[in-house]
Protein backbone atom coordinates (compact mmCIF):
# COMPACT_ATOMS: atom_id res chain seq x y z
CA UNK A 1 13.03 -8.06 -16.06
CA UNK A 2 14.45 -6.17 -13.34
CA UNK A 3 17.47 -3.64 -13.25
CA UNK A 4 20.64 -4.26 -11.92
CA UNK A 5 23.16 -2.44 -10.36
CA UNK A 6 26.05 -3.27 -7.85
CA UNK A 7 24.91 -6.47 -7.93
CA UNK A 8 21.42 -5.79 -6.80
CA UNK A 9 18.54 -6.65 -8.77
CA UNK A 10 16.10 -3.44 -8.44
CA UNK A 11 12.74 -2.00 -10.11
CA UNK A 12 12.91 1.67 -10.59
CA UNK A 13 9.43 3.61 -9.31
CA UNK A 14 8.56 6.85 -10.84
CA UNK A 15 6.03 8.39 -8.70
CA UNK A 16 4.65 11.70 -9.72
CA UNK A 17 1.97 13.98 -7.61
CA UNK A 18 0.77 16.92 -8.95
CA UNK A 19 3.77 18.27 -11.07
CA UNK A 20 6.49 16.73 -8.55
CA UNK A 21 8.17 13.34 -9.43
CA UNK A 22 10.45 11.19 -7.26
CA UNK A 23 12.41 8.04 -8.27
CA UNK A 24 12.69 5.11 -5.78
CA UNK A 25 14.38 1.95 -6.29
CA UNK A 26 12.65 -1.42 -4.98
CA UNK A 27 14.16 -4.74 -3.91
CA UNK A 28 11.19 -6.28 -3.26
CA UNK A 29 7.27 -6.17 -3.62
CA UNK A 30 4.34 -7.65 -2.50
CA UNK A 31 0.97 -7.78 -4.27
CA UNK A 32 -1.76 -9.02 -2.98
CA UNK A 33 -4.33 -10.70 -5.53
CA UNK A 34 -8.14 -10.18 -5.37
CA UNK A 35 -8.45 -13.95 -3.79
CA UNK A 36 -5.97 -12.49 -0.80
CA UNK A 37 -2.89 -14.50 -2.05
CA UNK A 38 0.36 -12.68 -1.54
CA UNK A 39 2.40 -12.77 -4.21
CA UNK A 40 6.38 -11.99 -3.26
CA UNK A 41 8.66 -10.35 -6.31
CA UNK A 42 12.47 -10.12 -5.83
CA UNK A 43 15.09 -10.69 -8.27
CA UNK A 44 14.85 -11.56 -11.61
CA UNK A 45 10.95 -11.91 -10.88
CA UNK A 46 10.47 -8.08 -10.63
CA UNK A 47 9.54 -5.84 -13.54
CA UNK A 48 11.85 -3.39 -14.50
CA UNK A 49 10.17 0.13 -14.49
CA UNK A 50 6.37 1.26 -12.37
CA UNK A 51 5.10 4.67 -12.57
CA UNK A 52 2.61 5.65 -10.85
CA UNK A 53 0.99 9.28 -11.04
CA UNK A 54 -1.85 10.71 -8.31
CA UNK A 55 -3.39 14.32 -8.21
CA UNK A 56 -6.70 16.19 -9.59
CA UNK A 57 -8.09 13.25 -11.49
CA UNK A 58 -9.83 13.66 -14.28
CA UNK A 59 -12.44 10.78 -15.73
CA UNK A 60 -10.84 8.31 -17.63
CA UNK A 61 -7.17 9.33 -17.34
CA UNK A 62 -5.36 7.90 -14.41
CA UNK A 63 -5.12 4.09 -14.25
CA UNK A 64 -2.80 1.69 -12.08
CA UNK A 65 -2.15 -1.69 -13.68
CA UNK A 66 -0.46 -4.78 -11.89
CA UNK A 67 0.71 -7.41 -14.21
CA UNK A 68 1.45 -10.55 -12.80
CA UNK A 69 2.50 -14.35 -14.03
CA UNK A 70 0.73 -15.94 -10.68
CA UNK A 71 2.77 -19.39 -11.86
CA UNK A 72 5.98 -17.49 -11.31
CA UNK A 73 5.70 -15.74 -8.66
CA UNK A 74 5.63 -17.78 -4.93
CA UNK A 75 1.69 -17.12 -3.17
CA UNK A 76 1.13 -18.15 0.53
CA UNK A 77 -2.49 -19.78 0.96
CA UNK A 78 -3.88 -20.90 4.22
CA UNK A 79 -3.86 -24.91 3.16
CA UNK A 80 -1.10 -25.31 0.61
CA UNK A 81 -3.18 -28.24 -0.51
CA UNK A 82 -6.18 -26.64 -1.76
CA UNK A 83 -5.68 -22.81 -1.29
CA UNK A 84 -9.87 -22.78 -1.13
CA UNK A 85 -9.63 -20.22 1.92
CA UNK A 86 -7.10 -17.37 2.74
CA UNK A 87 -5.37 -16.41 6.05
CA UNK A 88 -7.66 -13.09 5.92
CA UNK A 89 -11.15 -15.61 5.63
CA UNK A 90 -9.93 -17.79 8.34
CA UNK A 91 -9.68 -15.00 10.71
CA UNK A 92 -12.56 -13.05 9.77
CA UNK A 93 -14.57 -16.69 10.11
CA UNK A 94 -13.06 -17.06 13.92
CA UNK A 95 -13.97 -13.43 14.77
CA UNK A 96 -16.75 -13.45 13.71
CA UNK A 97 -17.90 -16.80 15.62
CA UNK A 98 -15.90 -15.24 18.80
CA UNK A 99 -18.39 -11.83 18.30
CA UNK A 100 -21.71 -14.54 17.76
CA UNK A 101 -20.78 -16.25 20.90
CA UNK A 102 -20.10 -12.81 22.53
CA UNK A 103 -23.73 -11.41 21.77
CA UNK A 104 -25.42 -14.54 22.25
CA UNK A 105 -24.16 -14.93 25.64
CA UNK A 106 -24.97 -11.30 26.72
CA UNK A 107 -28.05 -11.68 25.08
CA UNK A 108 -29.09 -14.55 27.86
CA UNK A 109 -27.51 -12.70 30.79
CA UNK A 110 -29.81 -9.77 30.17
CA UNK A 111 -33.00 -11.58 29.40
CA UNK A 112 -32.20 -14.09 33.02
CA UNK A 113 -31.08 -10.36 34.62
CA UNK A 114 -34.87 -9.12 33.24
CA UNK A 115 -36.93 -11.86 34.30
C-alpha cells in the first residue's frame, strides 16, 4: 500500500549505484507487461517501498522484481474487446506492410529501368 503524506499518496524509491543511494518519491508508475499492456499505478494501487541497486554485478546477486495484481491495476489494449493484439503489434504490422510495399515497388522500377 502506498505512503502518504500531505495528502499525497507516494511510493518511496531507494536507488543505489555503486556505494551512492538516492531516495525519490513517485506519484505514479507505469509498467509495461511482457504482452505490451500498460499497466498505470497511482494511489492506493502503488506499493509502498522499490529499491533498486545497479553497479559491478556479480552472478546471481542483483535482481529487479515487479509484482503486479493485473486485475487491479487499469491496462490499455488495442481492442478492449479481445486485447489479442497490442498498440506496439499493430504498428509494427502497418510498418512493416508500408516497408513490403516500399521494396516491392522499387524492386519493379529497377527491373522495367534494366530491361
Amino acid at each position: 500500500m502506498a505512503l502518504e503524506a500531505g495528502g499525497q499518496r507516494f511510493c518511496k524509491v531507494v536507488h543505489s549505484e555503486n556505494g551512492r543511494t538516492s531516495t525519490r518519491r513517485i506519484h505514479t508508475m507505469t509498467v509495461q507487461a511482457a504482452d505490451g499492456r500498460l499497466h498505470h499505478l497511482d494511489g492506493r494501487s502503488l506499493p509502498d517501498s522499490i529499491s533498486l541497486y545497479s553497479g559491478v554485478s556479480y552472478r546471481g546477486a542483483h535482481l529487479a522484481e515487479v509484482l503486479l495484481n493485473p486485475k487491479d491495476a487499469k491496462a490499455s489494449p488495442i481492442l478492449p474487446t479481445t486485447g489479442w493484439i497490442s498498440k506496439r503489434d499493430a504498428f509494427f504490422l502497418v510498418l512493416g506492410f508500408f516497408f513490403f510495399s516500399a521494396i516491392r515497388f522499387l524492386a519493379e522500377e529497377t527491373a522495367l529501368a534494366l530491361m
